[in-house]
N, C-alpha and C. Protein backbone atom coordinates (compact mmCIF):
# COMPACT_ATOMS: atom_id res chain seq x y z
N UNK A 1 -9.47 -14.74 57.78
CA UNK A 1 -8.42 -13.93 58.33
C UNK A 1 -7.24 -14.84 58.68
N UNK A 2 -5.91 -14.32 58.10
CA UNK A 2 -4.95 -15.00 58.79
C UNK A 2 -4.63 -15.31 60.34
N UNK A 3 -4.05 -16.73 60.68
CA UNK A 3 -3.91 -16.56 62.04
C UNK A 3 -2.56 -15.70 62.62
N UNK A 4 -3.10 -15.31 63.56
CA UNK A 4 -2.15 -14.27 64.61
C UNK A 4 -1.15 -14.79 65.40
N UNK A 5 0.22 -14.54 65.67
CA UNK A 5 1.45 -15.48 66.53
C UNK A 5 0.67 -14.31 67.96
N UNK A 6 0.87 -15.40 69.01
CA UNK A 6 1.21 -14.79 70.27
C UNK A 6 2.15 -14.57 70.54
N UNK A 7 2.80 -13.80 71.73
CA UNK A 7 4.17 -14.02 72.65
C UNK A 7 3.94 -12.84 73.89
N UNK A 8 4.73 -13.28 74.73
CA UNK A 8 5.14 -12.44 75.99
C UNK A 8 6.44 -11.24 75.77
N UNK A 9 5.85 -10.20 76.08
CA UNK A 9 6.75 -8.94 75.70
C UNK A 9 7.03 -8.48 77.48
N UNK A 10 7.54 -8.42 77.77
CA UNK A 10 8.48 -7.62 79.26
C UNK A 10 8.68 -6.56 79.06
N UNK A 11 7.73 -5.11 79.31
CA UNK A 11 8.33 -3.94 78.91
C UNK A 11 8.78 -3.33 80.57
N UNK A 12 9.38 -1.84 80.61
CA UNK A 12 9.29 -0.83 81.68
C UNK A 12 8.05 -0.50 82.09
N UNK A 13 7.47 -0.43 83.32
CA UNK A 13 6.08 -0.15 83.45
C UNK A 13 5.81 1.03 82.84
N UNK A 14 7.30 2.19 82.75
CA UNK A 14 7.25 3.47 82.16
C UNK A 14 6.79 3.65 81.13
N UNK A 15 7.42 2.42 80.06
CA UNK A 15 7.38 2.27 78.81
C UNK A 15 5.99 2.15 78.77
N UNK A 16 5.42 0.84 79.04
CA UNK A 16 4.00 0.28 79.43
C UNK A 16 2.92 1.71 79.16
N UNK A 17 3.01 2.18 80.18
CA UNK A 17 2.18 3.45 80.82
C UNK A 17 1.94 4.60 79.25
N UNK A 18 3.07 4.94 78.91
CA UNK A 18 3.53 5.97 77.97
C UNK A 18 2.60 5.39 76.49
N UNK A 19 2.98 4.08 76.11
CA UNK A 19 2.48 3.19 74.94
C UNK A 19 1.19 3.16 75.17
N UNK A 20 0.48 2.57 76.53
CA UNK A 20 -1.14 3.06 76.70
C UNK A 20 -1.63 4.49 76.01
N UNK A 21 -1.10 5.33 76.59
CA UNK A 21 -2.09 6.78 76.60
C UNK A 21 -1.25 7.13 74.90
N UNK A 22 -0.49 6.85 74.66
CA UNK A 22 -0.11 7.31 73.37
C UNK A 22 -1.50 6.15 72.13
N UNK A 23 -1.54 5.10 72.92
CA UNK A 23 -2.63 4.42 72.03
C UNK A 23 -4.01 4.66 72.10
N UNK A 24 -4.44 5.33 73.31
CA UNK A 24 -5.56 5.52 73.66
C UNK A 24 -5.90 6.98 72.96
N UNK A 25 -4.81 7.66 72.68
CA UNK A 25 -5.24 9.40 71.98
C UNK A 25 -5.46 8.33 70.79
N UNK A 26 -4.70 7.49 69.94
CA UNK A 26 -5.51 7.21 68.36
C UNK A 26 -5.80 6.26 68.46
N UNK A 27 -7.20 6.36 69.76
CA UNK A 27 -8.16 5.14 69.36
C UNK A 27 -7.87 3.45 69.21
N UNK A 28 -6.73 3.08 69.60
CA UNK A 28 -6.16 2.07 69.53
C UNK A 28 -5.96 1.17 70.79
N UNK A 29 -6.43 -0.27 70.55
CA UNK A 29 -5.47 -0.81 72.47
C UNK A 29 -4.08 -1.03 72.18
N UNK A 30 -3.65 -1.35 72.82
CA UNK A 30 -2.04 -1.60 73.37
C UNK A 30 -1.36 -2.06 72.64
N UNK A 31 -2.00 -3.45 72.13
CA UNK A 31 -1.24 -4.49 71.06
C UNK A 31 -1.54 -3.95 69.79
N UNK A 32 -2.49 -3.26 69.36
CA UNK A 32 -2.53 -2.77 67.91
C UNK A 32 -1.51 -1.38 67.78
N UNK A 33 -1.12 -0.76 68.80
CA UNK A 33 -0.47 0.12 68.96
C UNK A 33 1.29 -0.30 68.71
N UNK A 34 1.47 -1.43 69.31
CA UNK A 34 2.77 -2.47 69.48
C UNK A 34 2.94 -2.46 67.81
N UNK A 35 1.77 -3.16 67.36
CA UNK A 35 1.82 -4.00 66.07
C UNK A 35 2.25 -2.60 65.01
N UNK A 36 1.40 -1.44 65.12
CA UNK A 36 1.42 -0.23 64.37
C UNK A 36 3.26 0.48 63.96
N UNK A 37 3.53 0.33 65.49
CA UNK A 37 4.92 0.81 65.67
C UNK A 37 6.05 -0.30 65.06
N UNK A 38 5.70 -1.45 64.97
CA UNK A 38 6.60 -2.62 64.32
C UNK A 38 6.87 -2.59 63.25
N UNK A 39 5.32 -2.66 62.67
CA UNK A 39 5.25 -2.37 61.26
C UNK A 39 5.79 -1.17 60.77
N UNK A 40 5.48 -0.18 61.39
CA UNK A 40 6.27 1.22 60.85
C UNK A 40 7.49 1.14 61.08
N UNK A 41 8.69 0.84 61.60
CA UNK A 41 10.01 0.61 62.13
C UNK A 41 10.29 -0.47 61.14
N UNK A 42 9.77 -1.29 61.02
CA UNK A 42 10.55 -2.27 59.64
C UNK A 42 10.08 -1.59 58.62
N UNK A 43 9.38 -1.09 57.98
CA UNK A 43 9.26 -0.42 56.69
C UNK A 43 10.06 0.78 56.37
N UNK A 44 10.47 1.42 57.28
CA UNK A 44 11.67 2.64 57.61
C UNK A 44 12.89 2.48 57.13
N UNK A 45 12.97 0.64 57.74
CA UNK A 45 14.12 -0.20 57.56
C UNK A 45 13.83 -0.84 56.26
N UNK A 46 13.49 -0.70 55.70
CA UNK A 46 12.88 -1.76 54.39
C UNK A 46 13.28 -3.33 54.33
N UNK A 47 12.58 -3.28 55.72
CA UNK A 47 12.59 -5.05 56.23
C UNK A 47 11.11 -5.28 56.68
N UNK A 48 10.02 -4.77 55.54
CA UNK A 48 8.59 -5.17 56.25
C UNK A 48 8.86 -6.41 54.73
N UNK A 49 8.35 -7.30 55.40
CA UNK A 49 8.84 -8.72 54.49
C UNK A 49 7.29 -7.87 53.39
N UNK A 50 7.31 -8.79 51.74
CA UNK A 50 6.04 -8.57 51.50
C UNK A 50 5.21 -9.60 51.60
N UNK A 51 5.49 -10.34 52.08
CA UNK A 51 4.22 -11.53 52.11
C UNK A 51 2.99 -11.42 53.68
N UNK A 52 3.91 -9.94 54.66
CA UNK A 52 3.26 -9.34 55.84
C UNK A 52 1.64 -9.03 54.93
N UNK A 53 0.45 -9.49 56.11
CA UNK A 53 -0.52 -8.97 55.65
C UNK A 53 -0.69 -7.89 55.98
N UNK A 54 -1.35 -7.55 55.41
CA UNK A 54 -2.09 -6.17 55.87
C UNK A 54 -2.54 -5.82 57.37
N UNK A 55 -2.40 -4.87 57.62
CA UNK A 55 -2.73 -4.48 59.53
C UNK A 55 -4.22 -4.94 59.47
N UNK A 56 -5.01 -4.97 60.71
CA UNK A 56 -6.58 -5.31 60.95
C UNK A 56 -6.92 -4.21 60.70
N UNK A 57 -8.49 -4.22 60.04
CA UNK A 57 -8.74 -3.06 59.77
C UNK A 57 -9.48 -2.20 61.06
N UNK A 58 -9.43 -1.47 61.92
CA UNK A 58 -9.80 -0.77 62.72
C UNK A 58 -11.47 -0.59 62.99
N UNK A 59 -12.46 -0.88 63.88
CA UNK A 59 -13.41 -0.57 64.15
C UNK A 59 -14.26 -1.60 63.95
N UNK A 60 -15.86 -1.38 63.77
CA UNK A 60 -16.57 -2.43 63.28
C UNK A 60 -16.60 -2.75 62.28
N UNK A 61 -16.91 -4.39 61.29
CA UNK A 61 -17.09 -3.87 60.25
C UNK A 61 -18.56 -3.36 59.75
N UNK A 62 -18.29 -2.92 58.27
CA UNK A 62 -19.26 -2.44 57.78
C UNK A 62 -20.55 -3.18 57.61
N UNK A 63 -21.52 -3.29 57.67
CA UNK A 63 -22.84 -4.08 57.58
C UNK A 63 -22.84 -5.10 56.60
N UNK A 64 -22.14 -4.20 55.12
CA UNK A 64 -22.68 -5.53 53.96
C UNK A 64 -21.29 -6.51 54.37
N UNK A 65 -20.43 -6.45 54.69
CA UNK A 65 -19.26 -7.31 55.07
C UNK A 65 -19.51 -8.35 56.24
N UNK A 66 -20.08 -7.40 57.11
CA UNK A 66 -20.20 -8.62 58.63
C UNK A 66 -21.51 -9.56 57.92
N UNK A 67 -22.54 -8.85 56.88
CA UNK A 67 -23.68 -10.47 56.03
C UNK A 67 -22.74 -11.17 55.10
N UNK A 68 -21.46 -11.17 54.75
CA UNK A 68 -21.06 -11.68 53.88
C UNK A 68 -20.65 -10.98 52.64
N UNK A 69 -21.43 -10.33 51.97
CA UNK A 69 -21.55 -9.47 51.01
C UNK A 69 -20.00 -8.65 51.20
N UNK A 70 -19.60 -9.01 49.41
CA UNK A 70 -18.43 -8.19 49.15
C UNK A 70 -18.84 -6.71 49.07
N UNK A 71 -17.92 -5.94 49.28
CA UNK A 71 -18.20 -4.68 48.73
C UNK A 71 -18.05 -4.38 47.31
């Protein structure tokens, strides 16, 4: 897996609050929610670079993947 940049984001606690429960109805935490909305807002803009990987894929993985085994 590629490595991930950190950083410190300063939002409105309003903002904060709103971005939770909007991530928590689709199953998502906070920062995948951040990341979801980024990515969608530069692709709108047709400024999602293409060398961006692909989002994480959501949930556990699948059994033959977490032994190694391709699908």
């Amino acid at each position: 897996m590629a490595s991930r940049k950190s950083f410190l984001l300063r939002l409105d606690p309003a903002i904060h609050d709103a971005l939770t429960r909007w991530a928590d109805d689709e199953l998502r935490s906070t920062n995948a929610q951040v990341e979801f909305l980024l990515r969608k807002a530069l692709a709108e803009a047709g400024r999602l670079p293409s060398g961006a990987g692909k989002p994480p894929r959501r949930g556990r993985p699948r059994k033959d993947q977490a032994e190694g085994e391709t699908p």
